[in-house]
Protein backbone atom coordinates (compact mmCIF):
# COMPACT_ATOMS: atom_id res chain seq x y z
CA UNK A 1 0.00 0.00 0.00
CA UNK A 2 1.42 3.63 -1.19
CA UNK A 3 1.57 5.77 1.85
CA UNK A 4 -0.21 9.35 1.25
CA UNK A 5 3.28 11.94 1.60
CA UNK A 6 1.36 14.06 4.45
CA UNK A 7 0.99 10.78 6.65
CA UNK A 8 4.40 10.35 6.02
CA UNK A 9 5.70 13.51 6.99
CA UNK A 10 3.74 13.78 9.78
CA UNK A 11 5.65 9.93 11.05
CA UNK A 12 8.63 11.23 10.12
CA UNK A 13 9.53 12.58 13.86
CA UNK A 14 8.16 8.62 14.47
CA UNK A 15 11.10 7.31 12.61
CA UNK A 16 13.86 10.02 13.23
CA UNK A 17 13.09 9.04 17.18
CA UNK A 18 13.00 5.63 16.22
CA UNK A 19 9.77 5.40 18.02
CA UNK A 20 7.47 3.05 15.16
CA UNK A 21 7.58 -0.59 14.34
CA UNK A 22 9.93 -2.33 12.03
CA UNK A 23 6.46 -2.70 9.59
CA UNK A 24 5.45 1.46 9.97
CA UNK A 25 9.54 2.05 9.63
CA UNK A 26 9.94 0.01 6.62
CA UNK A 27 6.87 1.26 4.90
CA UNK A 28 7.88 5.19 5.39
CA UNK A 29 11.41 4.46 4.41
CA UNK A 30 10.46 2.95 0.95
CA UNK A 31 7.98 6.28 0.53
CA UNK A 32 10.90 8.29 1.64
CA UNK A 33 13.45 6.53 -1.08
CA UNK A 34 10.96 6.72 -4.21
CA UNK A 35 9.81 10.32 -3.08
CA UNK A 36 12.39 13.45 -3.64
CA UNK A 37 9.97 16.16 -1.60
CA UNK A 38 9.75 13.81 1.07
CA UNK A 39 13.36 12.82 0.84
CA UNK A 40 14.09 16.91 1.26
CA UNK A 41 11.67 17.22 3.91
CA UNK A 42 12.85 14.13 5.51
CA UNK A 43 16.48 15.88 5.27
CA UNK A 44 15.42 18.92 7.13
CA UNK A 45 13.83 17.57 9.89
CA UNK A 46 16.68 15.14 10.85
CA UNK A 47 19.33 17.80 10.55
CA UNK A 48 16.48 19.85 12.90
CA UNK A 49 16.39 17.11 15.81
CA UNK A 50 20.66 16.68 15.23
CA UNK A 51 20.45 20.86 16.06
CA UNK A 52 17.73 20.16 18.64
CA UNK A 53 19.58 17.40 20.63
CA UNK A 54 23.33 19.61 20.05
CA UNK A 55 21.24 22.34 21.59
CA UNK A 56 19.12 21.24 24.28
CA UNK A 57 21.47 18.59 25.52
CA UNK A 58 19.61 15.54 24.84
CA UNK A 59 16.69 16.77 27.29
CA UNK A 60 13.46 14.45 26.64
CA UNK A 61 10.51 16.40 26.76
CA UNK A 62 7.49 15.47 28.68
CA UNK A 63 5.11 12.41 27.53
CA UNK A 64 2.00 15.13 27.78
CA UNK A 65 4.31 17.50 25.79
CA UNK A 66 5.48 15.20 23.04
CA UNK A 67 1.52 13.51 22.88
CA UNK A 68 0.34 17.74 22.26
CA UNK A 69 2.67 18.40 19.87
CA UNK A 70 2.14 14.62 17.76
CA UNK A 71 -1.48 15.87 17.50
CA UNK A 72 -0.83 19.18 16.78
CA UNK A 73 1.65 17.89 13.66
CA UNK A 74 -1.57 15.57 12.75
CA UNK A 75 -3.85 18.10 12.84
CA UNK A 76 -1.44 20.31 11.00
CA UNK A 77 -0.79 18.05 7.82
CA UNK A 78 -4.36 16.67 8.03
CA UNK A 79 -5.47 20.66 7.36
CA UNK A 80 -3.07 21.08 4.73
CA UNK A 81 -3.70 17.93 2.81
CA UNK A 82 -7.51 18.95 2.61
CA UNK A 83 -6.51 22.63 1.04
CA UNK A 84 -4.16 20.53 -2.07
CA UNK A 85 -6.09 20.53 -5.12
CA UNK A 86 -5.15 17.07 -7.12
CA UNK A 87 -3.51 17.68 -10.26
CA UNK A 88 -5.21 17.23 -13.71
């Protein structure tokens, strides 16, 4: 099954933590591979977390934060995805 590229971008913090099954990882990888604005977005957010972690220490936010912000990211892409008119 082809993943949709806002359901992968809004896993891709799953993945970069390392935080999805071996099934969910391999399926956004092989998106990731086959799909060059994904594989730029994909880019930007790892070298984001590297900057984040270099930056903040390592510190692990809270569960409550981290479960806020996932949703928010959902929410986000969900929003955007409904405002894309297919192409002809």
């Amino acid at each position: 099954m082809d993943m949709d590229c806002s359901a992968v971008l809004a896993d891709v913090w799953l993945l970069l933590d390392n935080e999805c099954d071996e099934a969910t990882k391999s399926r956004l990888r092989e998106h990731i591979d086959r799909c060059s604005p994904c594989i730029e977005a994909y880019g930007l957010e790892e070298k984001l977390k590297s900057l984040l972690t270099r930056k903040c220490g390592g510190d692990r936010a809270p569960a409550s934060l981290r479960q806020r912000l996932t949703l928010e990211i959902r929410t986000t892409y969900t929003a955007v995805e409904t405002r894309i008119e297919p192409a002809e």
